[in-house]
N, C-alpha and C. Protein backbone atom coordinates (compact mmCIF):
# COMPACT_ATOMS: atom_id res chain seq x y z
N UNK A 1 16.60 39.37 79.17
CA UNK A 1 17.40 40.08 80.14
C UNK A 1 17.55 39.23 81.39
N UNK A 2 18.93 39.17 81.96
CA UNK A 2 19.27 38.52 82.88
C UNK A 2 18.94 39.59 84.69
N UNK A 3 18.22 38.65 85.19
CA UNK A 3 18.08 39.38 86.79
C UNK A 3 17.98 38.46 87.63
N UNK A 4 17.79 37.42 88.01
CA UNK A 4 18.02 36.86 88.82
C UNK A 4 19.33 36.10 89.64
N UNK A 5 20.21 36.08 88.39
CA UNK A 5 21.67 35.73 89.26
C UNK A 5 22.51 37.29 89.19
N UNK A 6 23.92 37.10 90.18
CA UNK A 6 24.53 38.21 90.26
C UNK A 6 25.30 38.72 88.42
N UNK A 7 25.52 39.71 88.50
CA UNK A 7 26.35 40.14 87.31
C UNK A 7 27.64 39.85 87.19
N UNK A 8 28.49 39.41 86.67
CA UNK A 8 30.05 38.88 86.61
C UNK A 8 30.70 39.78 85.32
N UNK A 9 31.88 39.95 86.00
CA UNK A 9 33.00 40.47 84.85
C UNK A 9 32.74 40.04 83.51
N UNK A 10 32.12 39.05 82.79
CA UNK A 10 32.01 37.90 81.79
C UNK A 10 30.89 38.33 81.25
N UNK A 11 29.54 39.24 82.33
CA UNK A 11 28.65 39.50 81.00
C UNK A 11 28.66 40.85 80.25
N UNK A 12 27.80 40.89 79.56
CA UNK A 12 27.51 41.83 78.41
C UNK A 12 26.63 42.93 79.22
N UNK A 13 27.00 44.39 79.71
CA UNK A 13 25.43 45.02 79.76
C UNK A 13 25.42 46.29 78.89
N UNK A 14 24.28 46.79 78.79
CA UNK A 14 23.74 47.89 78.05
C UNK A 14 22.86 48.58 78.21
N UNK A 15 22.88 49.89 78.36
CA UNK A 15 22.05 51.11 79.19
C UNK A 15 20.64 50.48 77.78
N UNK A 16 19.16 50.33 78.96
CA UNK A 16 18.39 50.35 78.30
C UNK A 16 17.47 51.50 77.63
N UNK A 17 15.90 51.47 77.39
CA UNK A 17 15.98 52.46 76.75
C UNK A 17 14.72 53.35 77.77
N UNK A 18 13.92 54.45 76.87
CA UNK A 18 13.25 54.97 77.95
C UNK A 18 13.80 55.59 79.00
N UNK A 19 15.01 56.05 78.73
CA UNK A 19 15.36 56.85 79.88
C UNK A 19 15.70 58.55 79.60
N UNK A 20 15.77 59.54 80.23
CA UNK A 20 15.89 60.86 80.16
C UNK A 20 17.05 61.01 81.09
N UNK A 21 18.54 61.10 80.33
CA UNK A 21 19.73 61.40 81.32
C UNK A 21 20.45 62.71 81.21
N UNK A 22 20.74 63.53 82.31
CA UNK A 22 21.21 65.30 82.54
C UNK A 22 22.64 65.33 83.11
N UNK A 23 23.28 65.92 82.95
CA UNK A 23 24.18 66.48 83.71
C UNK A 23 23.92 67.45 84.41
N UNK A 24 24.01 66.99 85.96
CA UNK A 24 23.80 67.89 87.05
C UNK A 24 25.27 68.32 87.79
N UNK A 25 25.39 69.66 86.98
CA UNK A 25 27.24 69.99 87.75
C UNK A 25 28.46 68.56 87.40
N UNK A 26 28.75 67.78 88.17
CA UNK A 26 29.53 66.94 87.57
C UNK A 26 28.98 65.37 88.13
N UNK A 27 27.77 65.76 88.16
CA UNK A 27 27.39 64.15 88.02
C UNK A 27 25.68 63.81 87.22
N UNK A 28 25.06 62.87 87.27
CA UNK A 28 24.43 62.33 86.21
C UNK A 28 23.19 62.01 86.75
N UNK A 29 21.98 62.46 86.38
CA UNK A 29 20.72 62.24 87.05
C UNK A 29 19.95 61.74 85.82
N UNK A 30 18.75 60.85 86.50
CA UNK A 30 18.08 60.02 85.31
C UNK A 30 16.93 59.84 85.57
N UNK A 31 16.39 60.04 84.47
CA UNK A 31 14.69 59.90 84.96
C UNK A 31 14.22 58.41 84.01
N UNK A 32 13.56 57.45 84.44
CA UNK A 32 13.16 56.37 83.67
C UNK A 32 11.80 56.83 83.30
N UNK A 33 11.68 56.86 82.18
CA UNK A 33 10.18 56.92 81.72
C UNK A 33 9.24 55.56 82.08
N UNK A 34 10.16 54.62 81.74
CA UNK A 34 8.97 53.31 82.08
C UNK A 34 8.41 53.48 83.26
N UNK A 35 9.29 53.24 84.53
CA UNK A 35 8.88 52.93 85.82
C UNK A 35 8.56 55.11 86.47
N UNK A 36 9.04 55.65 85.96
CA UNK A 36 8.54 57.25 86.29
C UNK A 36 9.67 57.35 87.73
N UNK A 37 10.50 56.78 87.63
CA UNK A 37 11.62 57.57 88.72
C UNK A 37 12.67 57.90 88.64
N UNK A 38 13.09 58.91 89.14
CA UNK A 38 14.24 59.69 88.69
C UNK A 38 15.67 58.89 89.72
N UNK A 39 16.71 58.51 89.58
CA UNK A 39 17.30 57.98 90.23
C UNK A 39 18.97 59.06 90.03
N UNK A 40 19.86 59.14 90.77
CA UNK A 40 20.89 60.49 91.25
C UNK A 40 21.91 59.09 91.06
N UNK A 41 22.57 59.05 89.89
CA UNK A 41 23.99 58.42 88.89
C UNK A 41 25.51 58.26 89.95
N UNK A 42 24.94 59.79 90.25
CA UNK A 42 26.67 60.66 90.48
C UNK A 42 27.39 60.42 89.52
N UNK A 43 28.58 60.90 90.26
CA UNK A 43 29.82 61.00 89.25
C UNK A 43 30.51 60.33 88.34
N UNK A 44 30.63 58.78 89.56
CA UNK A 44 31.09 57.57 89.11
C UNK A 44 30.23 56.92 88.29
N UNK A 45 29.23 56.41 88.71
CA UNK A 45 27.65 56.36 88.32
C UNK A 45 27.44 56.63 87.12
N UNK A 46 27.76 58.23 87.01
CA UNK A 46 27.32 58.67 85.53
C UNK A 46 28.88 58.15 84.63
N UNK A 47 29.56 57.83 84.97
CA UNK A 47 30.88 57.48 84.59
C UNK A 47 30.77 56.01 83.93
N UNK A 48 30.68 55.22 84.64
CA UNK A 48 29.85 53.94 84.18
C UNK A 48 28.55 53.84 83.02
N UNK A 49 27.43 54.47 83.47
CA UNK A 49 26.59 55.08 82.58
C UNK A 49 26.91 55.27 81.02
N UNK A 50 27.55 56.01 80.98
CA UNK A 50 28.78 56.66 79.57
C UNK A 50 29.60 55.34 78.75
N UNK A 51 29.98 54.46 79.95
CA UNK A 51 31.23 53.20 79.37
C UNK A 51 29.64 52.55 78.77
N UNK A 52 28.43 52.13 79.00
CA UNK A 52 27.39 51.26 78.79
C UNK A 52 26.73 51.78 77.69
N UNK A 53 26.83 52.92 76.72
CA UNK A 53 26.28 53.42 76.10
C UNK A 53 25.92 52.24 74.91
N UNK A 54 26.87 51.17 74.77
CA UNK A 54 26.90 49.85 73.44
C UNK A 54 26.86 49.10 74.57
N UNK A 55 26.93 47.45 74.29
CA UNK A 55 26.95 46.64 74.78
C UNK A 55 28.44 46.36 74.73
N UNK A 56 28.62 45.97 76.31
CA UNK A 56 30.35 45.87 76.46
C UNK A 56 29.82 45.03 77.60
N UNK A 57 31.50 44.54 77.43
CA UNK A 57 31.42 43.40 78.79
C UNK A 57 32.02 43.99 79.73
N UNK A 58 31.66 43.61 81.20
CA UNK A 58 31.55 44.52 82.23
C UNK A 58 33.55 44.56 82.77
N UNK A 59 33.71 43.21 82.41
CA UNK A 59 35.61 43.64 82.68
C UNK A 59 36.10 44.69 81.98
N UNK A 60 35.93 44.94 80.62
CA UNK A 60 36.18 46.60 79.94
C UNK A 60 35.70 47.34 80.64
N UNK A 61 34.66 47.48 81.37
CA UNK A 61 34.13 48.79 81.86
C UNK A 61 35.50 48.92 83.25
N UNK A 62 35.11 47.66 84.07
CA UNK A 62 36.46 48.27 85.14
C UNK A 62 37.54 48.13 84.40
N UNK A 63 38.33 47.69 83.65
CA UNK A 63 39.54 47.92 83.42
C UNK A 63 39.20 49.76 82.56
N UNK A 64 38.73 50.35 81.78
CA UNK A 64 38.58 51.64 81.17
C UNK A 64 38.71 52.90 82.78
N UNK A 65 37.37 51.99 83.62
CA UNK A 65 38.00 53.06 84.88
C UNK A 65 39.34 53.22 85.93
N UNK A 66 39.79 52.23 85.55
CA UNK A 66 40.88 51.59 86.57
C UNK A 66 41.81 52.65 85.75
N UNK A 67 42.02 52.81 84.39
CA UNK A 67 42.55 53.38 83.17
C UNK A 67 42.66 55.34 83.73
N UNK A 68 41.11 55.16 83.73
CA UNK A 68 40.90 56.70 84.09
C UNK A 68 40.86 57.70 85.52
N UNK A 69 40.81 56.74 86.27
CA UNK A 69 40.44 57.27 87.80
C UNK A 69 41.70 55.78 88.86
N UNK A 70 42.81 57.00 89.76
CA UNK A 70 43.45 55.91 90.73
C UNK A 70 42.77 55.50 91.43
N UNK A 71 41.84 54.47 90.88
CA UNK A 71 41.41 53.53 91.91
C UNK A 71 42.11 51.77 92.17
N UNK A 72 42.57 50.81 92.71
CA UNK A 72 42.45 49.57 92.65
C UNK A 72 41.33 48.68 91.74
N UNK A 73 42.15 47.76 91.22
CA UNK A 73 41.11 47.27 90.00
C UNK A 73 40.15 46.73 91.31
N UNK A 74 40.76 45.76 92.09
CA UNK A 74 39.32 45.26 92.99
C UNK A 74 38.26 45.77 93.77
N UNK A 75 38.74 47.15 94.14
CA UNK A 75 37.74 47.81 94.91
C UNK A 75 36.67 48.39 93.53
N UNK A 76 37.59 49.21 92.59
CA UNK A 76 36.82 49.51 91.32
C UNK A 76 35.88 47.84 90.92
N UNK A 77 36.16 46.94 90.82
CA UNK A 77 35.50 45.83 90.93
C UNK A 77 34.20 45.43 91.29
N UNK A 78 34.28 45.74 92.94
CA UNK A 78 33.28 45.73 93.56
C UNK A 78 32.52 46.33 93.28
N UNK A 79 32.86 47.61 93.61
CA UNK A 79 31.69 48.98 93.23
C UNK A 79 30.92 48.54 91.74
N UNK A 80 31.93 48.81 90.42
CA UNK A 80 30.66 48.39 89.21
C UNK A 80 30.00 47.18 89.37
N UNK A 81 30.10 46.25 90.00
CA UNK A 81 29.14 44.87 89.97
C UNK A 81 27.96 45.11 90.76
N UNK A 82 28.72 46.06 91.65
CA UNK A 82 27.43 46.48 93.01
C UNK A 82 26.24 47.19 92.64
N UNK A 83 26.79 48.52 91.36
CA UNK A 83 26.35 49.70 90.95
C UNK A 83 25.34 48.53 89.78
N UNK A 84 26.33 47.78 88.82
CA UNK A 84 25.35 47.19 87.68
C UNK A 84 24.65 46.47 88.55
N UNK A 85 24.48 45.59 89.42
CA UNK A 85 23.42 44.99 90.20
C UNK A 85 22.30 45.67 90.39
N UNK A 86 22.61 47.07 90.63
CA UNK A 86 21.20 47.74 91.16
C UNK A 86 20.46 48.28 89.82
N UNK A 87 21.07 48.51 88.93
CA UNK A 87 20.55 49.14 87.87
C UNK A 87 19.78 47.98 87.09
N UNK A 88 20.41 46.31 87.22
CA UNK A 88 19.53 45.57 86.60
C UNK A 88 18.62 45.42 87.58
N UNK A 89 18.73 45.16 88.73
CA UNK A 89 17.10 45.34 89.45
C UNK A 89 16.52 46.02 89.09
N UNK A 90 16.43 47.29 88.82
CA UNK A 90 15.63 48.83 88.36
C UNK A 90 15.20 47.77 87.05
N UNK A 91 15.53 47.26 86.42
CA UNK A 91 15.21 47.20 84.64
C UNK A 91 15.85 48.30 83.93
N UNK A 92 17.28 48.63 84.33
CA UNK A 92 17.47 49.95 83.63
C UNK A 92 18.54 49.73 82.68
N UNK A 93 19.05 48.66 82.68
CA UNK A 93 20.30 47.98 82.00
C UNK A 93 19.52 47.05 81.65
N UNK A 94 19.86 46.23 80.33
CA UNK A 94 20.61 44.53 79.94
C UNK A 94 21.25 44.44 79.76
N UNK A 95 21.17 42.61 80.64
CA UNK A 95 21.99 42.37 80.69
C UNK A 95 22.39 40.75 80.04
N UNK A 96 23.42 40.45 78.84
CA UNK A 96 23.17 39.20 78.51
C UNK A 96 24.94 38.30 79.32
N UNK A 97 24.65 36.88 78.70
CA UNK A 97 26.09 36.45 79.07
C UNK A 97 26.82 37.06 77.83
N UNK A 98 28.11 36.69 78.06
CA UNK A 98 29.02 37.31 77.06
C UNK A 98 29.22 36.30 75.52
N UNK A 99 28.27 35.60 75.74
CA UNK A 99 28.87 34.93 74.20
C UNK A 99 27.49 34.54 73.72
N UNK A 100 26.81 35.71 74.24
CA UNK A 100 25.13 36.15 73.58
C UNK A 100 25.86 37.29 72.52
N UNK A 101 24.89 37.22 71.00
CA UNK A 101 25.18 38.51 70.46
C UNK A 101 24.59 39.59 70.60
């Protein structure tokens, strides 16, 4: 699993495992069993969450939301690189390059 450089459109990630995920009203709360903390998804969050269920490369994920929600691909951009950044800090995603199988 990749954590020390940033995440790029180009890699691969995938919701890891050990986790306990709810729908709270219309957004997405998660409890990690490994590390024992519960971390609040939201909407978008849990939206992303959902696109990561397989291993996909992270440009499908913004282009699928760009698809589903009027947002700008670049601001939508920012946000998932920002959002997958924090989740591979957590250890809660992997993440490989894209021409890993």
């Amino acid at each position: 699993m990749m954590t020390s450089e940033k995440i790029s459109l180009k890699h691969r990630v995938v919701q890891g495992t050990d986790h306990i995920v709810s729908d709270m009203g219309r957004e997405k709360v998660m409890l990690s069993i490994s590390n024992g903390k519960y971390y609040n998804l939201g909407a978008i969050g849990g939206a992303i969450w959902d696109c990561i269920s397989e291993p996909v490369l992270v440009s499908a994920v913004v282009r699928r939301l760009t698809e589903e929600y009027d947002v700008e691909p670049s601001v939508c951009e920012e946000h998932v690189l920002s959002f997958l950044d924090s989740l591979a800090r957590e250890g809660i995603i992997s993440v490989t390059a894209a021409d890993t199988p």
